[in-house]
PDB file of N, CA and C in Angstrom:
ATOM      1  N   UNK A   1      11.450   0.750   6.936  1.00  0.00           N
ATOM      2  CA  UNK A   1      11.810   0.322   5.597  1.00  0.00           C
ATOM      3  C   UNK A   1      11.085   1.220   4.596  1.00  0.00           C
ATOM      4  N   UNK A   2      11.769   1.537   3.704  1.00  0.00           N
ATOM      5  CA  UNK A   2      11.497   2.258   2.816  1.00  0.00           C
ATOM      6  C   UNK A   2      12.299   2.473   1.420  1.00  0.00           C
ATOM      7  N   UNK A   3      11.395   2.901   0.421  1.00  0.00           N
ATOM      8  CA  UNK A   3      12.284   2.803  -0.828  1.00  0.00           C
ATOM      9  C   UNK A   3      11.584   4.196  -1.815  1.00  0.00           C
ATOM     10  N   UNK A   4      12.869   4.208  -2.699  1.00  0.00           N
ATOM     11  CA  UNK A   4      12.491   5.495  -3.313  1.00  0.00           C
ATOM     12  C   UNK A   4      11.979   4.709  -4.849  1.00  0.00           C
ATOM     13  N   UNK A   5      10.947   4.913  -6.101  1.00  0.00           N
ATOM     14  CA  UNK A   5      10.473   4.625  -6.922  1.00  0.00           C
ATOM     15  C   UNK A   5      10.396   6.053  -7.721  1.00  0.00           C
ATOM     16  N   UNK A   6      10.496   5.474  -9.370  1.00  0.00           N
ATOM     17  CA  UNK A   6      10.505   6.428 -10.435  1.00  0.00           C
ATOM     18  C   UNK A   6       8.907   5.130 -11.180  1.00  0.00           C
ATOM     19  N   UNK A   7       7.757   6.473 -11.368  1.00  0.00           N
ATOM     20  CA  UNK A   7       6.740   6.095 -11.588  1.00  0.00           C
ATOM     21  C   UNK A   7       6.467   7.349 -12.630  1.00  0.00           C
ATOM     22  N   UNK A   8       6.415   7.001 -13.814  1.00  0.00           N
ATOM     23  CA  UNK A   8       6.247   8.409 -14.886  1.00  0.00           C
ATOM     24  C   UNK A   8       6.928   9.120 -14.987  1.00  0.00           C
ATOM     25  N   UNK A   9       8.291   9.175 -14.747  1.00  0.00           N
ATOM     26  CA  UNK A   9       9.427  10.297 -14.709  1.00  0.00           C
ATOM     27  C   UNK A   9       9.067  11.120 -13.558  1.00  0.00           C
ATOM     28  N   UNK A  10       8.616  10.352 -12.262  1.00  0.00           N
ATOM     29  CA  UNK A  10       8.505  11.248 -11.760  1.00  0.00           C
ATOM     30  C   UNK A  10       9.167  10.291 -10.153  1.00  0.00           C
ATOM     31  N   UNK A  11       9.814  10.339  -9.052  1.00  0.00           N
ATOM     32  CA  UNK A  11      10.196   9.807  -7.990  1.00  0.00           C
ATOM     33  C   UNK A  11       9.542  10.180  -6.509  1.00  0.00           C
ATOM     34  N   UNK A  12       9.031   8.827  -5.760  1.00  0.00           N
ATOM     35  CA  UNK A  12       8.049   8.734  -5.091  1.00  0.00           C
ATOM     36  C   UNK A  12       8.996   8.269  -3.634  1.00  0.00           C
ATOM     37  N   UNK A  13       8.998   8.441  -2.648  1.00  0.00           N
ATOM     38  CA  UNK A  13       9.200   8.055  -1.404  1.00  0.00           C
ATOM     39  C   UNK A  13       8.269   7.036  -0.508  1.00  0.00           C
ATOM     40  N   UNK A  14       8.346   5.802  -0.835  1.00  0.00           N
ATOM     41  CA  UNK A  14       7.227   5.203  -0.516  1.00  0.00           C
ATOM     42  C   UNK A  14       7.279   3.737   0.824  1.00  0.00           C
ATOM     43  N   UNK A  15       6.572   3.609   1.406  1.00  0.00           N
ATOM     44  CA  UNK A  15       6.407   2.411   2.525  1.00  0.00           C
ATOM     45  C   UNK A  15       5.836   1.562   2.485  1.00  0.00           C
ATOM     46  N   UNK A  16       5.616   0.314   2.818  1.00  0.00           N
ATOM     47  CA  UNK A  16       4.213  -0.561   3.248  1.00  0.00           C
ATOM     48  C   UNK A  16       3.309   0.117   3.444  1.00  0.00           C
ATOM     49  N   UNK A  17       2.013   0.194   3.191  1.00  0.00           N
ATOM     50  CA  UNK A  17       1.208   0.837   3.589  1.00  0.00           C
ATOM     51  C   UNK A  17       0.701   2.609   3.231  1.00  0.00           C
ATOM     52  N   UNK A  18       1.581   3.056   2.532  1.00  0.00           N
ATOM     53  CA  UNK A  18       1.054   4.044   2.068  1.00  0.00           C
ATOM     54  C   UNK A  18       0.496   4.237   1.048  1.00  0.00           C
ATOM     55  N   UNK A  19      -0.469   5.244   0.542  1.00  0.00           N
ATOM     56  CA  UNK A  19      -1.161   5.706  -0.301  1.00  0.00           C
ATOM     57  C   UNK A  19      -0.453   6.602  -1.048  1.00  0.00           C
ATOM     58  N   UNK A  20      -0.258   6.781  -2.757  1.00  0.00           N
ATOM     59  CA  UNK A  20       0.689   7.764  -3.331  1.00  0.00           C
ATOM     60  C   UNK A  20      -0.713   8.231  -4.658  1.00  0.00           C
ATOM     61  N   UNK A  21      -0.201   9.582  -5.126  1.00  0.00           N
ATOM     62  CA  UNK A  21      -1.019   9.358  -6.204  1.00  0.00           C
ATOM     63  C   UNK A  21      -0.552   9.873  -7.457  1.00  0.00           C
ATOM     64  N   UNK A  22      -0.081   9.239  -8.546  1.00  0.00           N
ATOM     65  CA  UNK A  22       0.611   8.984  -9.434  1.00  0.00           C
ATOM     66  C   UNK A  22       0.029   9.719 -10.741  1.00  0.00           C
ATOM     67  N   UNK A  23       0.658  10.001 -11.792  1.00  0.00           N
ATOM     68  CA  UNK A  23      -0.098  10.110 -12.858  1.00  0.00           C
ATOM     69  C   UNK A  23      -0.875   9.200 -13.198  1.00  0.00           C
ATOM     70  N   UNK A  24      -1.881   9.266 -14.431  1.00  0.00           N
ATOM     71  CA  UNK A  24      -2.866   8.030 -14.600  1.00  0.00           C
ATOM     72  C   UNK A  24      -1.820   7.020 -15.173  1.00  0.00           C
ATOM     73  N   UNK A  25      -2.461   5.800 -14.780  1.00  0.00           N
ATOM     74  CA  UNK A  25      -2.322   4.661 -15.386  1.00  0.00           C
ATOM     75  C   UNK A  25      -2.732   3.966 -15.864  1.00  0.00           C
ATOM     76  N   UNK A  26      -2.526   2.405 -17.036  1.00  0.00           N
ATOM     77  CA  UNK A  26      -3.553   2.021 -17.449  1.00  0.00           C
ATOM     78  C   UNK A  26      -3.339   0.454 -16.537  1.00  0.00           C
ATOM     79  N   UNK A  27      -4.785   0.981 -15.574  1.00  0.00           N
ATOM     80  CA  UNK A  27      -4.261  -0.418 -15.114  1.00  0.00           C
ATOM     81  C   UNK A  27      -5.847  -0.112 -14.149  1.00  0.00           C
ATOM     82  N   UNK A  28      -6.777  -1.230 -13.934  1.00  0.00           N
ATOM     83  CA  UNK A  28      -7.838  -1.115 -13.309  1.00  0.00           C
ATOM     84  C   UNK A  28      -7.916  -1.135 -11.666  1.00  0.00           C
ATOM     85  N   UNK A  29      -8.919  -0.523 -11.519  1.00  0.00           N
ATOM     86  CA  UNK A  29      -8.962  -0.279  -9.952  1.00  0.00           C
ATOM     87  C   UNK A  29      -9.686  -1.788  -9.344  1.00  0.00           C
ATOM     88  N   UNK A  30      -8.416  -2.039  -8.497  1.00  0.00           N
ATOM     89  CA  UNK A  30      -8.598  -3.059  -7.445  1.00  0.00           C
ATOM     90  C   UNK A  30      -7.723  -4.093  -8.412  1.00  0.00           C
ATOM     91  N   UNK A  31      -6.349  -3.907  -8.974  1.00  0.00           N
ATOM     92  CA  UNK A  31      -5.628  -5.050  -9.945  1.00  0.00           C
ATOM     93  C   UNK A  31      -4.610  -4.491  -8.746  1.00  0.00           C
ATOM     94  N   UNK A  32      -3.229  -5.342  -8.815  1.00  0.00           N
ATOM     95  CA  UNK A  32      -2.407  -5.545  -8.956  1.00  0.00           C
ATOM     96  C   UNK A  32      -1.180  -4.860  -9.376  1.00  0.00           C
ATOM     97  N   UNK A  33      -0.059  -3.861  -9.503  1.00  0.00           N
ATOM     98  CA  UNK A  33       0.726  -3.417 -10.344  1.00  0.00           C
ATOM     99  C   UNK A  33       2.390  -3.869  -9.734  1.00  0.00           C
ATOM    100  N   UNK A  34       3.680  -3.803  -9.968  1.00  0.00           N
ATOM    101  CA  UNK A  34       5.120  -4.114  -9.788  1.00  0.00           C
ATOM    102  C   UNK A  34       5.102  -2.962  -9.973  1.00  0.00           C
ATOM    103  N   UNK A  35       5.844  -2.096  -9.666  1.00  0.00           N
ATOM    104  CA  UNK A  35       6.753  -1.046  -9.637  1.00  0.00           C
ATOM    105  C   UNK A  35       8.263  -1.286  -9.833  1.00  0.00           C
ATOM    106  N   UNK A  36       9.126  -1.649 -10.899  1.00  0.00           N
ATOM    107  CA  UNK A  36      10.161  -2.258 -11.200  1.00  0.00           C
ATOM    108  C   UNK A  36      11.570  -1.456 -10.853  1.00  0.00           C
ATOM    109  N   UNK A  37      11.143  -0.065 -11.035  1.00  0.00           N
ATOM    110  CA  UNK A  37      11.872   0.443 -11.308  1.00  0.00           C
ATOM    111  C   UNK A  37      12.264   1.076 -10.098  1.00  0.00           C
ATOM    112  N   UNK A  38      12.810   0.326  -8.674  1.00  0.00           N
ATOM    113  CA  UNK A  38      13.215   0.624  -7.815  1.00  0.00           C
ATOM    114  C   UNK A  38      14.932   1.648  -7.574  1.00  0.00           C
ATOM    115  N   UNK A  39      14.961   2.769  -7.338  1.00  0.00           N
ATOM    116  CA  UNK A  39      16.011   3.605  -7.382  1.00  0.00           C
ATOM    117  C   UNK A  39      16.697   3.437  -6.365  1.00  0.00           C
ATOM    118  N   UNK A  40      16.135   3.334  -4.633  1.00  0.00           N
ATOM    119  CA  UNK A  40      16.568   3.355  -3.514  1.00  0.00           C
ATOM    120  C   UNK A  40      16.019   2.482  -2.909  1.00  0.00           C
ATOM    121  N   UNK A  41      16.649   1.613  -1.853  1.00  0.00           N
ATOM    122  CA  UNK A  41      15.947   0.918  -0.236  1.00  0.00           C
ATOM    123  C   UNK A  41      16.751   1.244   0.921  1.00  0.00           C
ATOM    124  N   UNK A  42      15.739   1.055   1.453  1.00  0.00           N
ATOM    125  CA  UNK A  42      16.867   1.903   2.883  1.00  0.00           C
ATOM    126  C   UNK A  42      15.794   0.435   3.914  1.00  0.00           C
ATOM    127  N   UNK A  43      16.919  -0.174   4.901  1.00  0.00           N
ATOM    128  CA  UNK A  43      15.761  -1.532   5.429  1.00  0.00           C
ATOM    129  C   UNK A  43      17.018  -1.024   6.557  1.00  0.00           C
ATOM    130  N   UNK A  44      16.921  -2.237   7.676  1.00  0.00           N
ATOM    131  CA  UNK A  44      17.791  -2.216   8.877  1.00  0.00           C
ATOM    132  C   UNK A  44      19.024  -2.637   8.768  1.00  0.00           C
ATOM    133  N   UNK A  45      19.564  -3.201   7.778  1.00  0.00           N
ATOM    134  CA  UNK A  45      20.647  -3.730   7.412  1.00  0.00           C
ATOM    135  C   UNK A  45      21.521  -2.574   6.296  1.00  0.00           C
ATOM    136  N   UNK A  46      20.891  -1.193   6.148  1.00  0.00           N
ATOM    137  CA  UNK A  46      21.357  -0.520   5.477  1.00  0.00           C
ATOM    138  C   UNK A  46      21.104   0.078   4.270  1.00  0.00           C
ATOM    139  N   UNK A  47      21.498   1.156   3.692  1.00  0.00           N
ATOM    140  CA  UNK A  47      20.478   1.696   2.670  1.00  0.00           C
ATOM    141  C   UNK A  47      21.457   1.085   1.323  1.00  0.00           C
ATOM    142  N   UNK A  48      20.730   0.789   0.159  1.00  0.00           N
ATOM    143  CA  UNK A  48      21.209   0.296  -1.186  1.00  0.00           C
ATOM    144  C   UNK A  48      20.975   1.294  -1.835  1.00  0.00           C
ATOM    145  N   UNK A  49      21.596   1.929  -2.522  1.00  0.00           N
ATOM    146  CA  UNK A  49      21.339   2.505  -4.023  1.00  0.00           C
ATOM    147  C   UNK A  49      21.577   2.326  -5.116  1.00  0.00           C
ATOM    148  N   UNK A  50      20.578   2.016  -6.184  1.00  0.00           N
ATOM    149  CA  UNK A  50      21.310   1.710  -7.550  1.00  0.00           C
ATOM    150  C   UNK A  50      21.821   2.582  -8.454  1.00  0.00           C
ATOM    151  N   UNK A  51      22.210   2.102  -9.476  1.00  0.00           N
ATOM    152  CA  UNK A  51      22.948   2.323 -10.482  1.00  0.00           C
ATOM    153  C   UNK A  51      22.312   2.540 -11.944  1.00  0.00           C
ATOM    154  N   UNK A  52      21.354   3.177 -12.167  1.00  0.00           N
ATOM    155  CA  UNK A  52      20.480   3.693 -11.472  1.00  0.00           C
ATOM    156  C   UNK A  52      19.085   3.490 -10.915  1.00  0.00           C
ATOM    157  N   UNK A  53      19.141   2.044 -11.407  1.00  0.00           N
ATOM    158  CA  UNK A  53      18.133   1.362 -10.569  1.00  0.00           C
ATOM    159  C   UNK A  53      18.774  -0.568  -9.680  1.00  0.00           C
ATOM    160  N   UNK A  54      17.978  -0.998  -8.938  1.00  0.00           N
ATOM    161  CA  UNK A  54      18.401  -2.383  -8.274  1.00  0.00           C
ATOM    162  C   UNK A  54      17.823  -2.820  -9.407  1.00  0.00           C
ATOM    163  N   UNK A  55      18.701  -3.762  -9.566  1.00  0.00           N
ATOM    164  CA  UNK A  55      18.397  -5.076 -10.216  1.00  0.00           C
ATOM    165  C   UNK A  55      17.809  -5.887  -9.346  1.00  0.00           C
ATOM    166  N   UNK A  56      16.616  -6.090 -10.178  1.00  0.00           N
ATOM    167  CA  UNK A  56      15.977  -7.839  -8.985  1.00  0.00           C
ATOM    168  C   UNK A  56      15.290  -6.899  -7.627  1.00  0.00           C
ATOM    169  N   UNK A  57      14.971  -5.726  -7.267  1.00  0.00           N
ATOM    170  CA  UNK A  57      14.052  -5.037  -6.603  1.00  0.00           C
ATOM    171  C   UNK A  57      12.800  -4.531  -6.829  1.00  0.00           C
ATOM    172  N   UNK A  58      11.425  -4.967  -6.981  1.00  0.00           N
ATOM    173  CA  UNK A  58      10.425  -4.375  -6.971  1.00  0.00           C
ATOM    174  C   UNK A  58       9.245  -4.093  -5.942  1.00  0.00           C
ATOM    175  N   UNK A  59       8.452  -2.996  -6.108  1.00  0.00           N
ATOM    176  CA  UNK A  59       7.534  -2.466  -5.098  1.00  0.00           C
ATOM    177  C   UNK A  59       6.219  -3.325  -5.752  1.00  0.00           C
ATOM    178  N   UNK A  60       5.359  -3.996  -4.762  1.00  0.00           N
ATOM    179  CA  UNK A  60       4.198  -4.247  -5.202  1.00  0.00           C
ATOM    180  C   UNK A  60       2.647  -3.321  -4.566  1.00  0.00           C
ATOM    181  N   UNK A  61       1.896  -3.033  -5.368  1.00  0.00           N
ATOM    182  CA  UNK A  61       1.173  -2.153  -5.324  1.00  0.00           C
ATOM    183  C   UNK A  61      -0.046  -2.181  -5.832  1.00  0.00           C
ATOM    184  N   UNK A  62      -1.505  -1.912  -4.825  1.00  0.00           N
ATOM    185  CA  UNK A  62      -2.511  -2.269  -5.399  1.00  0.00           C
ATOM    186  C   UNK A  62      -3.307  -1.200  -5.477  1.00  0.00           C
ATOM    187  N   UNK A  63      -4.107  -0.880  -7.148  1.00  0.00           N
ATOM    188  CA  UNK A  63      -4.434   0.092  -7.509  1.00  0.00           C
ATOM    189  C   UNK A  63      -6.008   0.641  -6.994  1.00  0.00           C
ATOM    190  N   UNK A  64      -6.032   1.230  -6.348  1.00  0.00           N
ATOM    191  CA  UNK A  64      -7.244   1.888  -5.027  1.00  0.00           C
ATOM    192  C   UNK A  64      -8.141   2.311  -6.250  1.00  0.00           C
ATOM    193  N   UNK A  65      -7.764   3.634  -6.692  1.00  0.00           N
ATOM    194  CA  UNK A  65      -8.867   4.231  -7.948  1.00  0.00           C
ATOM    195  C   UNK A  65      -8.391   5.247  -8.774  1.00  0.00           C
ATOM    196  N   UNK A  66      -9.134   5.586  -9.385  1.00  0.00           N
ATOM    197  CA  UNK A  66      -8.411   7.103 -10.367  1.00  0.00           C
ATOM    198  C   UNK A  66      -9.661   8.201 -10.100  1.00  0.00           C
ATOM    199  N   UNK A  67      -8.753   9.084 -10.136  1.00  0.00           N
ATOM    200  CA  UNK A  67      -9.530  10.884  -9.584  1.00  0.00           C
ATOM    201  C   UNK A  67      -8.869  11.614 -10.555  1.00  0.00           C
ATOM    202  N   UNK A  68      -9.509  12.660 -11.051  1.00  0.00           N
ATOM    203  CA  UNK A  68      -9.143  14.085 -11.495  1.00  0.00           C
ATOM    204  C   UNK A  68      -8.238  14.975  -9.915  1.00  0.00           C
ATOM    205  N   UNK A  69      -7.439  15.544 -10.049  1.00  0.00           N
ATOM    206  CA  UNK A  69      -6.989  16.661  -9.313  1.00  0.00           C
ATOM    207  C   UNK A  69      -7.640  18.603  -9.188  1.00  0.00           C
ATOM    208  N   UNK A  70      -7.472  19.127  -9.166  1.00  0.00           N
ATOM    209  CA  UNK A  70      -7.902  20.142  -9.093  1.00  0.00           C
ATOM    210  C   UNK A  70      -8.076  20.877 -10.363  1.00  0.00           C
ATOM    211  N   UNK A  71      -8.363  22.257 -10.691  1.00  0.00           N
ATOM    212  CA  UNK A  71      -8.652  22.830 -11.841  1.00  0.00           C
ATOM    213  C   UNK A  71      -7.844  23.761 -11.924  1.00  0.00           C
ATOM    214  N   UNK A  72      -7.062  23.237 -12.685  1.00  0.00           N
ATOM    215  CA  UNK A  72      -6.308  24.482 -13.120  1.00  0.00           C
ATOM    216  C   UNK A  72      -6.465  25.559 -14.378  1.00  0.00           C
ATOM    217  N   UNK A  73      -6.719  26.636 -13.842  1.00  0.00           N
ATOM    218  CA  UNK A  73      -7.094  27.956 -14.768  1.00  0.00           C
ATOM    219  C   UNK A  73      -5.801  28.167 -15.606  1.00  0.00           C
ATOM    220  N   UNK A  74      -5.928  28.835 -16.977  1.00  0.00           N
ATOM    221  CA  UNK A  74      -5.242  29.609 -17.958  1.00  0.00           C
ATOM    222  C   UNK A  74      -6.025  30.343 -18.758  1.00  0.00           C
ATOM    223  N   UNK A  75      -5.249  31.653 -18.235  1.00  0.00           N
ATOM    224  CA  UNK A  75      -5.814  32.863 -19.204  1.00  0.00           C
ATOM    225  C   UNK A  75      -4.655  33.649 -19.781  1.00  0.00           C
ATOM    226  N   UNK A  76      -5.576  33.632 -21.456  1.00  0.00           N
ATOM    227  CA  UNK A  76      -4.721  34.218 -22.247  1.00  0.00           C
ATOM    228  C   UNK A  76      -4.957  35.733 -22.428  1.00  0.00           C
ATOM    229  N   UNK A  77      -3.828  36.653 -22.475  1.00  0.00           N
ATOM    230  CA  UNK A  77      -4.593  38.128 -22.646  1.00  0.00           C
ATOM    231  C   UNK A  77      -3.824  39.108 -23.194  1.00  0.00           C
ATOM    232  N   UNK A  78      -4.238  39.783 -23.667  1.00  0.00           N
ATOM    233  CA  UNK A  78      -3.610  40.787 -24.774  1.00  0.00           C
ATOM    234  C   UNK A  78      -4.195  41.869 -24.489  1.00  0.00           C
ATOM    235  N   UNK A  79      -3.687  43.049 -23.845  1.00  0.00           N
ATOM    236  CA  UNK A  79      -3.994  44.185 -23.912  1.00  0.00           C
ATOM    237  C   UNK A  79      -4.244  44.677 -25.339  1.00  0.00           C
ATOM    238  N   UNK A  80      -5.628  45.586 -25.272  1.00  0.00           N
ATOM    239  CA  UNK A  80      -5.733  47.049 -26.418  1.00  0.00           C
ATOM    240  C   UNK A  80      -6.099  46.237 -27.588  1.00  0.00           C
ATOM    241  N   UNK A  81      -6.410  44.564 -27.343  1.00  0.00           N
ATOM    242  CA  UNK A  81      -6.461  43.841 -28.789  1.00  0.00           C
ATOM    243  C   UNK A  81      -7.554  42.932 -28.427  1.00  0.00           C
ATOM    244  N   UNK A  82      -8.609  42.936 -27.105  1.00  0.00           N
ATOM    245  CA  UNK A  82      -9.600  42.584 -26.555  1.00  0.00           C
ATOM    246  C   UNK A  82      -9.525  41.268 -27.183  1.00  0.00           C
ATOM    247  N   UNK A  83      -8.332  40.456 -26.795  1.00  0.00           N
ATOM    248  CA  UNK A  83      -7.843  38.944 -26.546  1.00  0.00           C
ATOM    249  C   UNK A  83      -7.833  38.794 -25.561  1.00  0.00           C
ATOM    250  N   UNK A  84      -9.115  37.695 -25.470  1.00  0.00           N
ATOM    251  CA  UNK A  84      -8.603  36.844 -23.429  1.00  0.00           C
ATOM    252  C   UNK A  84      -9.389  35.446 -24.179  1.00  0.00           C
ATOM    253  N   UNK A  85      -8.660  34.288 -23.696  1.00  0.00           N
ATOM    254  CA  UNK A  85      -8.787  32.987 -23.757  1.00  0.00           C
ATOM    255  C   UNK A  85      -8.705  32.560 -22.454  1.00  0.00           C
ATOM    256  N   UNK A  86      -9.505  31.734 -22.032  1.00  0.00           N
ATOM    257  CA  UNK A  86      -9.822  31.226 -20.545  1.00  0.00           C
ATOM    258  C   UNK A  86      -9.885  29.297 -21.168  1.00  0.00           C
ATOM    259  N   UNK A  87      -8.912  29.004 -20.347  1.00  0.00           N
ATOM    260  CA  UNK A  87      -9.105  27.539 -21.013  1.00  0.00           C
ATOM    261  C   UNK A  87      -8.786  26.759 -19.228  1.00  0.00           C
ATOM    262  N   UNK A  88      -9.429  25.515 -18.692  1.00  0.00           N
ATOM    263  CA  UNK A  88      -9.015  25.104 -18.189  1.00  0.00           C
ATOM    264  C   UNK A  88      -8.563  23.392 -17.690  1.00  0.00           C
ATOM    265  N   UNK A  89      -7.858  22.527 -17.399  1.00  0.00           N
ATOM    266  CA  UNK A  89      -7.390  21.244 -17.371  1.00  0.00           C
ATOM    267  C   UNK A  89      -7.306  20.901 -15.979  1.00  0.00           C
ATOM    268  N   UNK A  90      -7.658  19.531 -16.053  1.00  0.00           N
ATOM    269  CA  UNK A  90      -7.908  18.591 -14.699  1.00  0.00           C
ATOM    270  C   UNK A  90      -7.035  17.456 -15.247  1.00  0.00           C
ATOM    271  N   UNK A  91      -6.015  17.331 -14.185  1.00  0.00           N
ATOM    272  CA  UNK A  91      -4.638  16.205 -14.545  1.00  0.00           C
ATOM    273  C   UNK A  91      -5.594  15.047 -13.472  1.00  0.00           C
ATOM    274  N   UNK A  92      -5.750  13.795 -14.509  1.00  0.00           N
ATOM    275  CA  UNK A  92      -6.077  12.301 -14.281  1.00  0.00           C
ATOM    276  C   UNK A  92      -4.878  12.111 -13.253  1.00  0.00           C
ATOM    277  N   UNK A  93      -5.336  10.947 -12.138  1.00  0.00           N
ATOM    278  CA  UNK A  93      -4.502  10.145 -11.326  1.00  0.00           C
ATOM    279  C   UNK A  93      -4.744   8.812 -10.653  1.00  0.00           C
ATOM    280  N   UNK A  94      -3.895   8.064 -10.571  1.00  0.00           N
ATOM    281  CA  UNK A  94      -4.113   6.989 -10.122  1.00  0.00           C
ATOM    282  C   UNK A  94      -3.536   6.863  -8.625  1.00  0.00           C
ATOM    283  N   UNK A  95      -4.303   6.351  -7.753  1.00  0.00           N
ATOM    284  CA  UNK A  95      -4.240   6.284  -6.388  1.00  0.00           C
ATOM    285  C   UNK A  95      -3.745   5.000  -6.404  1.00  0.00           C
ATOM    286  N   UNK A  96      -2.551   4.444  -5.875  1.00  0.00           N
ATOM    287  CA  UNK A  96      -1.882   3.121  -5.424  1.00  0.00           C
ATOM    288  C   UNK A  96      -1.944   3.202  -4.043  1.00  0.00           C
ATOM    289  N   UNK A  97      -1.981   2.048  -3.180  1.00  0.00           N
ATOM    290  CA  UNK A  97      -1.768   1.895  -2.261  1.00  0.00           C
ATOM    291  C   UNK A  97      -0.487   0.677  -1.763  1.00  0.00           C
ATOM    292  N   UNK A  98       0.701   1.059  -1.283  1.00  0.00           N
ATOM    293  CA  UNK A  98       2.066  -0.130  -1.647  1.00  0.00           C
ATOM    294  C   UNK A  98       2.043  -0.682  -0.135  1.00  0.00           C
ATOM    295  N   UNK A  99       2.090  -2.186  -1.213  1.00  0.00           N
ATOM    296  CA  UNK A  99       1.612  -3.653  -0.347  1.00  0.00           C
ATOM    297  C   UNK A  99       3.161  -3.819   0.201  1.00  0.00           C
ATOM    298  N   UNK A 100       3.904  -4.079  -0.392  1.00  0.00           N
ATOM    299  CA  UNK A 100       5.010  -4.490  -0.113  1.00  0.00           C
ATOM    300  C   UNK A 100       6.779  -4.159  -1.068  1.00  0.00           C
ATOM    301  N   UNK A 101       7.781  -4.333  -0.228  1.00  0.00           N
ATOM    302  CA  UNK A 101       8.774  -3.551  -1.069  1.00  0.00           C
ATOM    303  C   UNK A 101       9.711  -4.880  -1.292  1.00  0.00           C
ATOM    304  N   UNK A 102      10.017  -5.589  -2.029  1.00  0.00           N
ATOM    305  CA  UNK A 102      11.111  -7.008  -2.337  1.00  0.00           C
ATOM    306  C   UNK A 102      12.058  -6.364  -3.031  1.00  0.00           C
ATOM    307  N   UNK A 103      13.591  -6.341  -1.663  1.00  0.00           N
ATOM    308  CA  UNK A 103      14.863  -6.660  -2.391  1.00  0.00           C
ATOM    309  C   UNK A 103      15.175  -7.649  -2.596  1.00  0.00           C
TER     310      UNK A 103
END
């Protein structure tokens, strides 16, 4: 069993039991979250797809913790005009772990 989820404009492939890690959220570590916005289920009785989401389908999901991701470098540079800008960003995330999937 399995279902597909749109979490931040972004779509997740997810199970009982797995760990995903999402953009941040505002929501505290060790709460509770619904995931409403169910796109796909696929169970033994056959896969559903919505329109573009199920009505009356949500993922429940409990929020593990939030981490930074890696560092990502940007450099700016301009030849012959001794321009260089070095700037760099760490994208926030929230670690869910999904309890259960209700069609």
């Amino acid at each position: 069993m399995f279902a597909v989820v749109e979490v931040a404009g972004k779509q997740y492939r997810v199970s009982p039991g797995d760990r995903i890690a999402v953009e941040r959220l505002d929501a505290a570590p060790g709460s509770e979250i619904s995931l409403d916005s169910v796109l796909l289920t696929s169970t033994d009785d056959g896969v559903t797809v919505g329109t573009p989401v199920i009505d009356g389908a949500s993922v429940r999901a409990q929020v593990v913790r939030e981490e930074k991701d890696t560092k990502v470098l940007v450099l700016k540079y301009k030849r012959k005009n001794r321009y260089r800008h070095l700037s760099g960003h760490r994208q926030k995330h929230t670690v869910l772990e999904i309890d259960s999937i209700n069609v």
